[in-house]
N, C-alpha and C. Protein backbone atom coordinates (compact mmCIF):
# COMPACT_ATOMS: atom_id res chain seq x y z
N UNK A 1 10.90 34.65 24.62
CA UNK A 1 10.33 33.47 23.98
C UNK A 1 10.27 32.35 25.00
N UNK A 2 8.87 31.65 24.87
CA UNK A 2 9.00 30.28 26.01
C UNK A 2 9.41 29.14 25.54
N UNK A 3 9.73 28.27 26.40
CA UNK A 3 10.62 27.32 25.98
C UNK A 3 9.55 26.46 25.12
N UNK A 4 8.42 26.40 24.79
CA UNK A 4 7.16 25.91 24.28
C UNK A 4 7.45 26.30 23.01
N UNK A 5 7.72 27.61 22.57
CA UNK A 5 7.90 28.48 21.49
C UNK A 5 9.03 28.23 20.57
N UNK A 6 10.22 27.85 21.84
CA UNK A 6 11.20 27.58 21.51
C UNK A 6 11.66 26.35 20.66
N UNK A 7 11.06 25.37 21.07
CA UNK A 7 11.11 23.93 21.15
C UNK A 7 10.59 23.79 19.76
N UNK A 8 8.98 24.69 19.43
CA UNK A 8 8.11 24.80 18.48
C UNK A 8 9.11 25.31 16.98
N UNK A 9 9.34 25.87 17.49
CA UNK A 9 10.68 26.85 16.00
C UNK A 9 11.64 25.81 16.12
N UNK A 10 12.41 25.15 16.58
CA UNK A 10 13.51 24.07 16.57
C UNK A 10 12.91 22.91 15.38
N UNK A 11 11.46 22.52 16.22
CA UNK A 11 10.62 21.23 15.35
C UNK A 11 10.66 22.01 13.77
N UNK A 12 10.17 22.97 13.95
CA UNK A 12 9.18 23.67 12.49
C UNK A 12 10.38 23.54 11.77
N UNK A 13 11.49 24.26 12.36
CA UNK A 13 12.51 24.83 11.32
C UNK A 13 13.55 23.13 11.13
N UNK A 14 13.32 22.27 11.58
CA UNK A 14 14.04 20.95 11.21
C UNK A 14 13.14 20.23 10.16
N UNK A 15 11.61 20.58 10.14
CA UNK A 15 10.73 19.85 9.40
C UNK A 15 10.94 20.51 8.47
N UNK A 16 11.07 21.85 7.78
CA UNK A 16 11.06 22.64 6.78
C UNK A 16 12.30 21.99 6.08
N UNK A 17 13.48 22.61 7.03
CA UNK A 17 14.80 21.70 6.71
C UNK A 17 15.04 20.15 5.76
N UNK A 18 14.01 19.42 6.33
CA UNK A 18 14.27 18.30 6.03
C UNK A 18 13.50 18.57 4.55
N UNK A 19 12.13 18.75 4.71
CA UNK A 19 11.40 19.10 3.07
C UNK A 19 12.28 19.80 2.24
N UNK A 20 12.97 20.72 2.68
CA UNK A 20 14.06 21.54 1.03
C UNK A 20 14.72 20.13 1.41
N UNK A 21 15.54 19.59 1.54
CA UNK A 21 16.62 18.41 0.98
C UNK A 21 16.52 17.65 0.51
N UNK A 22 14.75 16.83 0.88
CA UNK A 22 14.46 15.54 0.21
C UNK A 22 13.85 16.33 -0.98
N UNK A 23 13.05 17.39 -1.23
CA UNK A 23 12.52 18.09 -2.56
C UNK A 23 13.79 18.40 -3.36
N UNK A 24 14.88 18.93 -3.05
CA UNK A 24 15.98 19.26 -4.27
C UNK A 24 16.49 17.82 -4.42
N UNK A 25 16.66 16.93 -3.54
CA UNK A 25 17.16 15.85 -3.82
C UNK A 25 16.10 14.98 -5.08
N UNK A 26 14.97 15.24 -4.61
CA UNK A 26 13.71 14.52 -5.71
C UNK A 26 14.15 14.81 -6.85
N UNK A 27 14.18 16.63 -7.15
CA UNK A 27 14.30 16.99 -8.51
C UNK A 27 16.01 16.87 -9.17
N UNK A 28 16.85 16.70 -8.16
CA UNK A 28 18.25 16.82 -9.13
C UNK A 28 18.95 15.60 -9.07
N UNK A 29 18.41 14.56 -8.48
CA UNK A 29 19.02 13.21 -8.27
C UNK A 29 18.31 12.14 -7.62
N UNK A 30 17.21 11.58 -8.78
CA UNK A 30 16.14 10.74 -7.80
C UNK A 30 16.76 9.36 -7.37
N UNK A 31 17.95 8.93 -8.12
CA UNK A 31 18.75 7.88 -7.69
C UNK A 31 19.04 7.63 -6.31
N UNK A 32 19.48 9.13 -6.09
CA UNK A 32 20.39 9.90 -4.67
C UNK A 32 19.56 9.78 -3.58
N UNK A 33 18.52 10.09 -3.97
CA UNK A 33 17.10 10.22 -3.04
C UNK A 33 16.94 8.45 -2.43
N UNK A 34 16.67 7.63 -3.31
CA UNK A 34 16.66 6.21 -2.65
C UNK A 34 17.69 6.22 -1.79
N UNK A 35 19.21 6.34 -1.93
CA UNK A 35 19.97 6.30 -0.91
C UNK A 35 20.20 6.81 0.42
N UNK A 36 19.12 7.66 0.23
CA UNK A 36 18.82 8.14 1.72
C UNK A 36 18.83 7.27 2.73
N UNK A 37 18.68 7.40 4.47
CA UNK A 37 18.20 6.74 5.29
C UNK A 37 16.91 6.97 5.42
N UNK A 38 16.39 5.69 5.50
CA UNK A 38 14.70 5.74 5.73
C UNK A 38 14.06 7.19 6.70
N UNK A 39 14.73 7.45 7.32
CA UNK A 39 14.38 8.47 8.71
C UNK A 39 14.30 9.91 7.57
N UNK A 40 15.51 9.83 6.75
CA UNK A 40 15.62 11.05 5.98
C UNK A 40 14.76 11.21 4.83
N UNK A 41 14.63 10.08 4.13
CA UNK A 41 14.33 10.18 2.74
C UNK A 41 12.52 10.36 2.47
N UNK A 42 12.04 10.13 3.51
CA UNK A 42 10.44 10.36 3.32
C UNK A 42 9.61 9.80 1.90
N UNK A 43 10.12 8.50 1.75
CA UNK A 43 9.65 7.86 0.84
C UNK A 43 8.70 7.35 0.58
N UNK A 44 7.95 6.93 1.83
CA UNK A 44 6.48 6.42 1.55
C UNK A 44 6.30 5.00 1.02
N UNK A 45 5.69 4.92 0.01
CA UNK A 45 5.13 3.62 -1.02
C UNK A 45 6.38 3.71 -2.08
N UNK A 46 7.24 4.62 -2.27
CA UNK A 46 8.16 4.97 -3.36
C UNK A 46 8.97 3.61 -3.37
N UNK A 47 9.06 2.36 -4.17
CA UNK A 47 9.99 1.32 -4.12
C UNK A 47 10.99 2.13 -5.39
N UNK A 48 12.93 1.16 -5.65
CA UNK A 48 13.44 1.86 -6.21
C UNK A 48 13.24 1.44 -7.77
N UNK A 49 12.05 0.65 -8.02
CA UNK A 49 11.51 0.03 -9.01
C UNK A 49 11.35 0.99 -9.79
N UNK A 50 10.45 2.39 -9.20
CA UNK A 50 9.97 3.61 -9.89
C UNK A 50 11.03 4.10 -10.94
N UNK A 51 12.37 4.40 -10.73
CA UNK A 51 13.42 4.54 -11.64
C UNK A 51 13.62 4.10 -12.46
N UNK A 52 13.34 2.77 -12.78
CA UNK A 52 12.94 1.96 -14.35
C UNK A 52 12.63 2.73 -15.36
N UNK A 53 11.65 3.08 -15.01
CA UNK A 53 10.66 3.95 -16.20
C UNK A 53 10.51 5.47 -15.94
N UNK A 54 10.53 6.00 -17.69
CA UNK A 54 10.80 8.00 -17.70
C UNK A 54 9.44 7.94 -17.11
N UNK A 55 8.41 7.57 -16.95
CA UNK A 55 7.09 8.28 -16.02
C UNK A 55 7.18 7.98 -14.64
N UNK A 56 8.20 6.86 -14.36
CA UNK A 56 8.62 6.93 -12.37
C UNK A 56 9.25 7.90 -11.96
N UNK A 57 10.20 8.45 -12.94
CA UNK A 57 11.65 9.03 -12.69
C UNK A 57 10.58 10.87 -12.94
N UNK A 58 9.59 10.63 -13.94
CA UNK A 58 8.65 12.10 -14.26
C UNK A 58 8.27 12.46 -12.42
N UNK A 59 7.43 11.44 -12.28
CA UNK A 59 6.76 11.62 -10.84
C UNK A 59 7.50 11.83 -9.64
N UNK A 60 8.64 11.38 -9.52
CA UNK A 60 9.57 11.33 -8.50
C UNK A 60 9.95 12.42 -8.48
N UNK A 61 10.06 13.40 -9.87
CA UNK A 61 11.02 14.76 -9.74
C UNK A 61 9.93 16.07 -9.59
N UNK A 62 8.52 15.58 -10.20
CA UNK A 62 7.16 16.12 -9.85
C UNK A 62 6.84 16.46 -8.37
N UNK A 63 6.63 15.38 -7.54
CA UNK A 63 6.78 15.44 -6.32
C UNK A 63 8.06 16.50 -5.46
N UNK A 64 9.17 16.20 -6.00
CA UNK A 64 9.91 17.22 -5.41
C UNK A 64 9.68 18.68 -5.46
N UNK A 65 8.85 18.70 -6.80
CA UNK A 65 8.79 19.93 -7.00
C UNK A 65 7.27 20.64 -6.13
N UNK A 66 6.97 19.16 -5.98
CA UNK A 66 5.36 19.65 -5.30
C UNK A 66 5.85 20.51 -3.48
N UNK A 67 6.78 19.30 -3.94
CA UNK A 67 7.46 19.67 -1.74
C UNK A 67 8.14 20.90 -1.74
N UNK A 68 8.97 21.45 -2.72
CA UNK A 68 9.47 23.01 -2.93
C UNK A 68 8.69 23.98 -3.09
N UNK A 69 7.19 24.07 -3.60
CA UNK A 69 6.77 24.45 -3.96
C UNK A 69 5.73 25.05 -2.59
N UNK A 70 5.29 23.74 -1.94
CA UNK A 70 4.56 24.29 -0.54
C UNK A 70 5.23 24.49 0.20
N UNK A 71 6.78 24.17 0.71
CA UNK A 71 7.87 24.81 1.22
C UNK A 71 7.84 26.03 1.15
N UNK A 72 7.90 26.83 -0.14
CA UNK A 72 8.12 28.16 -0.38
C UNK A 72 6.57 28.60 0.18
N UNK A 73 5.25 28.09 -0.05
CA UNK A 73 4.04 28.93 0.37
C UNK A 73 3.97 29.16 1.85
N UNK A 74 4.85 28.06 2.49
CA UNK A 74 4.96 27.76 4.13
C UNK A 74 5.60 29.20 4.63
N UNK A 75 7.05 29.16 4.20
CA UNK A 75 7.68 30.16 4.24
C UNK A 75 7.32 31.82 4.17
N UNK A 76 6.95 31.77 2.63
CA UNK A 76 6.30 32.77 2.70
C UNK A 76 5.39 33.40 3.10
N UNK A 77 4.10 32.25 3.89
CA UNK A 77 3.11 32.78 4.97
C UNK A 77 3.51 33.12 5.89
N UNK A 78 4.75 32.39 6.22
CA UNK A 78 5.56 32.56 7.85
C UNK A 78 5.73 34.03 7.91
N UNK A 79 6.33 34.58 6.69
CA UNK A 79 7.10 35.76 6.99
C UNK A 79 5.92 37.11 6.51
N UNK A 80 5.29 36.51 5.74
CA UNK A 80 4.12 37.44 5.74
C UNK A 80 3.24 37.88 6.90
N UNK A 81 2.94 36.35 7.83
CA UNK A 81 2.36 36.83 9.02
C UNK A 81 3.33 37.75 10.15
N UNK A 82 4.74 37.25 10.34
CA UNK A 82 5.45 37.94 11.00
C UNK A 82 5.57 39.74 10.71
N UNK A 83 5.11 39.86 9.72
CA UNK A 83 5.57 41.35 9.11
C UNK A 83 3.90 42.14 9.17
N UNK A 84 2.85 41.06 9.02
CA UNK A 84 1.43 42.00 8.73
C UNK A 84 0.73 41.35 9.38
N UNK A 85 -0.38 41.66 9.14
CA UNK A 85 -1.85 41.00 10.27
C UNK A 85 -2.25 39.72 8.65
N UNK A 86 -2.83 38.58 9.36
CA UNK A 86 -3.34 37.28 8.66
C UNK A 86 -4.12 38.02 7.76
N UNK A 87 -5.37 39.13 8.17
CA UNK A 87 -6.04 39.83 7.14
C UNK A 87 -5.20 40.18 5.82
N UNK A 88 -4.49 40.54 6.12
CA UNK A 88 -3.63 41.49 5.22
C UNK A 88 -2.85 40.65 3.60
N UNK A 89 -3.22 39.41 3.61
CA UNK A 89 -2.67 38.36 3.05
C UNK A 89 -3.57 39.06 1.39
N UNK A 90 -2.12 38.19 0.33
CA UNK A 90 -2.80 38.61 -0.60
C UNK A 90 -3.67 37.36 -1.33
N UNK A 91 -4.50 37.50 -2.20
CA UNK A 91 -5.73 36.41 -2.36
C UNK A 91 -4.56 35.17 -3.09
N UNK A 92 -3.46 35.33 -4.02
CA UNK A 92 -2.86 34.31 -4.31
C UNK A 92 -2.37 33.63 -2.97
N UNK A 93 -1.85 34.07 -2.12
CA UNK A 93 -1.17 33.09 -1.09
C UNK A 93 -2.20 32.40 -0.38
N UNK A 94 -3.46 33.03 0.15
CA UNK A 94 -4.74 32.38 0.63
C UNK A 94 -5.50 31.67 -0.52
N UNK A 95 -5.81 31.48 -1.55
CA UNK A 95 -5.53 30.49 -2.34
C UNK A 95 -4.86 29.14 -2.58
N UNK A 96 -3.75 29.30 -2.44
CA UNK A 96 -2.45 28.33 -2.05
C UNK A 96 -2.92 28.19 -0.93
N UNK A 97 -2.96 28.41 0.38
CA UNK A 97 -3.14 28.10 1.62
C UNK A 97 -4.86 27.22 1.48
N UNK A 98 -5.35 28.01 1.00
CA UNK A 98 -6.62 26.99 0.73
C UNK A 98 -6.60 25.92 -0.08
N UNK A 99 -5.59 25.68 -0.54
CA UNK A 99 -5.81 24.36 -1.67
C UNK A 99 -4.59 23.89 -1.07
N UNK A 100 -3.54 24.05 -0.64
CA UNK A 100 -3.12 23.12 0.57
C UNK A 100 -4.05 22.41 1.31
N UNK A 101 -4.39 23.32 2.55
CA UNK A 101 -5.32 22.89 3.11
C UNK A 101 -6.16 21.44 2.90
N UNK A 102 -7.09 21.93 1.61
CA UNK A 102 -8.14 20.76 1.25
C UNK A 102 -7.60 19.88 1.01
N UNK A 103 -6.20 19.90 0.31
CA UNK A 103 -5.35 18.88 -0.46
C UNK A 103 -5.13 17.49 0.96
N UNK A 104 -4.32 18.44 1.83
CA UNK A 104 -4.39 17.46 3.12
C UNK A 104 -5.69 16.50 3.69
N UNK A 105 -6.24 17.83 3.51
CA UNK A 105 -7.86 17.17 4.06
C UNK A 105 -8.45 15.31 3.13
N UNK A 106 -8.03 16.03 2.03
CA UNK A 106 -8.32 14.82 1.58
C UNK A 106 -7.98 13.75 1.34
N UNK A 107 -6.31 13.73 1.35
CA UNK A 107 -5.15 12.73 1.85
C UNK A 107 -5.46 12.20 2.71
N UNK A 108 -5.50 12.75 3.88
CA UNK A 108 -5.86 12.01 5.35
C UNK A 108 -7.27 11.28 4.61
N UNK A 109 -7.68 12.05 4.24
CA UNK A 109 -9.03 11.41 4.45
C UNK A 109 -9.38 10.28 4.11
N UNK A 110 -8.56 10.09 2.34
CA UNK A 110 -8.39 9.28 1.46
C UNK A 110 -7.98 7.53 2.04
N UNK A 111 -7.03 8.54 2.34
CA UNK A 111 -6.05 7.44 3.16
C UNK A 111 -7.35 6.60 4.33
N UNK A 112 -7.45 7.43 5.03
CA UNK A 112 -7.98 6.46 6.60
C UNK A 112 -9.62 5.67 5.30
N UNK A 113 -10.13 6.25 4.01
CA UNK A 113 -11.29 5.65 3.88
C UNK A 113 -10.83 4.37 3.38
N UNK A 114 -9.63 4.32 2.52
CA UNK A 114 -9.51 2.79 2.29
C UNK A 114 -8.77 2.14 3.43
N UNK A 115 -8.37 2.79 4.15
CA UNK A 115 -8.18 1.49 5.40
C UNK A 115 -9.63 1.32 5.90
N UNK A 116 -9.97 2.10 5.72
CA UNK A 116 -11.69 1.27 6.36
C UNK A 116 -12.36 -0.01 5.57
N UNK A 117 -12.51 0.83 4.07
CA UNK A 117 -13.06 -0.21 3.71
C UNK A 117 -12.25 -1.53 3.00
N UNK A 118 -11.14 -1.13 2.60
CA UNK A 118 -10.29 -2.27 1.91
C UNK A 118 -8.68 -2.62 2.67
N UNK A 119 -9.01 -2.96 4.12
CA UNK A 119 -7.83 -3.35 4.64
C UNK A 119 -7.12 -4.64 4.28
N UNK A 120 -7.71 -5.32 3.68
CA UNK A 120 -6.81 -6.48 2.93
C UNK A 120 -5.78 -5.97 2.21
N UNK A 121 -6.11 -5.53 1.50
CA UNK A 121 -5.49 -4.43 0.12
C UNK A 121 -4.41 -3.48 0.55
N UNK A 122 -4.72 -2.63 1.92
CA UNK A 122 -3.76 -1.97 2.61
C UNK A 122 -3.11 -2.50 3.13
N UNK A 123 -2.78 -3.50 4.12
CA UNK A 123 -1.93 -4.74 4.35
C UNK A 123 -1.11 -5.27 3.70
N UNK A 124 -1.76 -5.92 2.25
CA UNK A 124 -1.03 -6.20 1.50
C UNK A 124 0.40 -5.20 0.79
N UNK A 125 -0.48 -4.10 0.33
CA UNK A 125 0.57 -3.42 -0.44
C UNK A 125 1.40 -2.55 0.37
N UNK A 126 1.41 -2.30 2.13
CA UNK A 126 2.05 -0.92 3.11
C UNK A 126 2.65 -2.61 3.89
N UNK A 127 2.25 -3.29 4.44
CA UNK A 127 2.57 -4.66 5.21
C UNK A 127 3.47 -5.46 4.50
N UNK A 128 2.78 -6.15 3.59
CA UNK A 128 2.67 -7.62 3.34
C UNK A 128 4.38 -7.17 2.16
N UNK A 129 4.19 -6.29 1.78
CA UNK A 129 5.29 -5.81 0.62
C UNK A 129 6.83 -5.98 1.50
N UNK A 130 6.46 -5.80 2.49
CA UNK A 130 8.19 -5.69 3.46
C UNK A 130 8.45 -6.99 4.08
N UNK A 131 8.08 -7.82 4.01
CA UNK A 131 7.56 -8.61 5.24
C UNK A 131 8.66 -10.08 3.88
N UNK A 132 9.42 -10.57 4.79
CA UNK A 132 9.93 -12.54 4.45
C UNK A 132 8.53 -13.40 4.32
N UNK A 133 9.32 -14.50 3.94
CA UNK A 133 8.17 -15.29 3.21
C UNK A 133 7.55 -16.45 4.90
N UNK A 134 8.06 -16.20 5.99
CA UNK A 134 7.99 -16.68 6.92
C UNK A 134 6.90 -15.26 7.84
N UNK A 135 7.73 -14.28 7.56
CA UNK A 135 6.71 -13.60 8.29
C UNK A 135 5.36 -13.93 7.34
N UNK A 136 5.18 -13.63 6.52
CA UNK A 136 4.16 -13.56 5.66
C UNK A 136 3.22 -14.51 6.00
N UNK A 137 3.36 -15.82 6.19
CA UNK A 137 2.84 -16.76 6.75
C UNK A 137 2.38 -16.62 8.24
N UNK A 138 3.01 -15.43 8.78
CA UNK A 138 2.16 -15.20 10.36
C UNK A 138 1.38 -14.25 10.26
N UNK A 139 1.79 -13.72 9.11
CA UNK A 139 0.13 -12.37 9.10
C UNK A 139 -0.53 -13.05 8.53
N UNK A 140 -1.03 -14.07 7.43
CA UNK A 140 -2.14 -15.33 7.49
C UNK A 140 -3.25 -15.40 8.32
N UNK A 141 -1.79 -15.97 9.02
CA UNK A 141 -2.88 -16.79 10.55
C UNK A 141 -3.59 -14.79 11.12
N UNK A 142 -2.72 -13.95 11.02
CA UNK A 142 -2.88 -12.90 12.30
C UNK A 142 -3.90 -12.19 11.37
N UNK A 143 -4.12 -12.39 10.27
CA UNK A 143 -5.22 -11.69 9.20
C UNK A 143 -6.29 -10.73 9.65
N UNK A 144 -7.37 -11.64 10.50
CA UNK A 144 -8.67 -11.16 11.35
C UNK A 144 -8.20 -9.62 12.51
N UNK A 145 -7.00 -9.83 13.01
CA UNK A 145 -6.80 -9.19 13.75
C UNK A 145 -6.22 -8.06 13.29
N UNK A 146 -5.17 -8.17 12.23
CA UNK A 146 -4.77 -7.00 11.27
C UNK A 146 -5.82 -6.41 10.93
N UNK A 147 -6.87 -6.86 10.21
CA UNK A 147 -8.04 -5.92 9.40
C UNK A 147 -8.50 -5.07 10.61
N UNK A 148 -8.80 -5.73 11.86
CA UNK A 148 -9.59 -4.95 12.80
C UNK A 148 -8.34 -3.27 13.39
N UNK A 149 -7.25 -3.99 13.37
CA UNK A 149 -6.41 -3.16 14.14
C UNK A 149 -6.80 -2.12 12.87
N UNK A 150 -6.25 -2.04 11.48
CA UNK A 150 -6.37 -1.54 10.79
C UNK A 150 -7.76 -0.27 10.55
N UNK A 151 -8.63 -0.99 10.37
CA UNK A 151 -10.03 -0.31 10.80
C UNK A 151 -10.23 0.82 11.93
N UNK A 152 -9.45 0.38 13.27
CA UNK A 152 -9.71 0.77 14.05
C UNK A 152 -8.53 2.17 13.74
N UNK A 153 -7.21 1.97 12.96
CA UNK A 153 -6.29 3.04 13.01
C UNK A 153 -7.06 4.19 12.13
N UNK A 154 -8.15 3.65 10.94
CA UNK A 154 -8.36 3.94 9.72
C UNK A 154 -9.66 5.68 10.26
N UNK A 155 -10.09 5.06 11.63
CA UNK A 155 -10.77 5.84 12.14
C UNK A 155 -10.59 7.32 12.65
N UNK A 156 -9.16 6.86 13.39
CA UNK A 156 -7.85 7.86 13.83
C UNK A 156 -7.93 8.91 12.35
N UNK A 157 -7.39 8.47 11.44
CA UNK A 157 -6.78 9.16 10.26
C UNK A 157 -8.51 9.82 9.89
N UNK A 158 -9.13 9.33 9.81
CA UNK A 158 -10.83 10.07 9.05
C UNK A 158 -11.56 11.51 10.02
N UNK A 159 -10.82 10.90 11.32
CA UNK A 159 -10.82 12.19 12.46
C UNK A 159 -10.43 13.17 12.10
N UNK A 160 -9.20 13.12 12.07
CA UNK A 160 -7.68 13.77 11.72
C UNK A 160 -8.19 14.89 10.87
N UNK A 161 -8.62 14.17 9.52
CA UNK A 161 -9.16 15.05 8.35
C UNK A 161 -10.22 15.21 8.78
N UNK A 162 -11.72 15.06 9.65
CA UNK A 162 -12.17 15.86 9.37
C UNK A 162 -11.95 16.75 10.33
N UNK A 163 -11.24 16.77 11.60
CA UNK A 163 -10.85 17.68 12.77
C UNK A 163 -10.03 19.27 11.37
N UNK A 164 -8.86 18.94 10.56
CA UNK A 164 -8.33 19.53 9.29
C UNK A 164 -9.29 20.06 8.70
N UNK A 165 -10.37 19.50 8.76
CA UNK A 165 -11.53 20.17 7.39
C UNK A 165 -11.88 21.43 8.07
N UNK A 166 -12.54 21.18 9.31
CA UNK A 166 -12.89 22.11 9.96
C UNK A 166 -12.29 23.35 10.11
N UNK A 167 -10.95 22.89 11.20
CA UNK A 167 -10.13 24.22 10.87
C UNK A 167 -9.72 24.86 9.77
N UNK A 168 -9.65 23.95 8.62
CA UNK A 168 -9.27 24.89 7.26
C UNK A 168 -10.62 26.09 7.30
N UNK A 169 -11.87 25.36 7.13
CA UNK A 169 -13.00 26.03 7.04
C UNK A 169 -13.15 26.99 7.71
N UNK A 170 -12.87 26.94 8.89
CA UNK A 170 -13.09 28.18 10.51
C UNK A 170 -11.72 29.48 9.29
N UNK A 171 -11.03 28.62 8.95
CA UNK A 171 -9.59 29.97 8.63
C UNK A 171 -10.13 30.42 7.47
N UNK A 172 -10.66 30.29 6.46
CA UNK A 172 -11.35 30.53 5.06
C UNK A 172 -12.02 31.80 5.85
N UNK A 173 -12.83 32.21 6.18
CA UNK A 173 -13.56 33.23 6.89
C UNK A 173 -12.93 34.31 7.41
């Protein structure tokens, strides 16, 4: 094995790692889950507001189950390819692998289209939400330059997905 290979299985198998802990943590203790460290907990937009209400606390344990769920399809492609040829796959798991796939595709995609067109809005609610009432007053003034930086990241991410679209598409075949 090269150290390329090596390095590659270390990343994969710490990223997998980390998805089973924050997914069982989602579904058996979404309290537990806020207490994470930011590095661990893969929270996103998740404030601990969501816990208020049985449809925050529904979604929070939903999600975990979404992350166990492509965990296990990850896995199980892993070891399917290790054991047979990619042909050899059965139509449920390439299924799943295809609606993964698009699912991403359109996340990214989602994502980079409203930073394109509504970077006020993205600022506000990913930025402006963390930010003292002093900083807040320097993204104001820094406004013009946020939207552009923004725009310009929003481009990155619309790549991304459609560079994703593609290869999903090339693997469908």
């Amino acid at each position: 094995m090269s150290l390329g290979s090596f390095v590659g299985t270390v990343c994969a198998s710490m990223g997998l790692g980390l998805m089973l802990v924050n997914g069982l943590i989602m579904i058996f203790a979404p309290k537990t889950w806020f207490d994470l460290p930011p590095y661990i907990g893969l929270r996103g937009s998740f404030r601990r507001d969501k816990l208020a209400s049985v449809q925050g606390r529904f979604t929070i344990r939903l999600l975990g189950f979404a992350m166990i769920s492509v965990l296990a399809t990850i896995v199980v492609n892993i070891l399917k390819r290790s054991t047979s040829s990619i042909s050899a796959r059965t139509d449920i798991s390439r299924t799943a692998y295809e609606a993964v796939c698009l699912a991403a595709c359109v996340a990214v995609g989602g994502c980079g289209l409203v930073m394109l067109f509504r970077p006020k809005w993205w600022i506000d609610k990913y930025i402006r939400s963390r930010l003292t009432n002093s900083q807040s007053m320097e993204l104001d003034r820094l406004q013009a330059v946020m939207k552009a930086a923004v725009r310009v990241l929003s481009l990155v991410l619309i790549g991304a997905a459609a560079y994703l679209a593609l290869r999903c598409v090339a693997s469908f075949s």
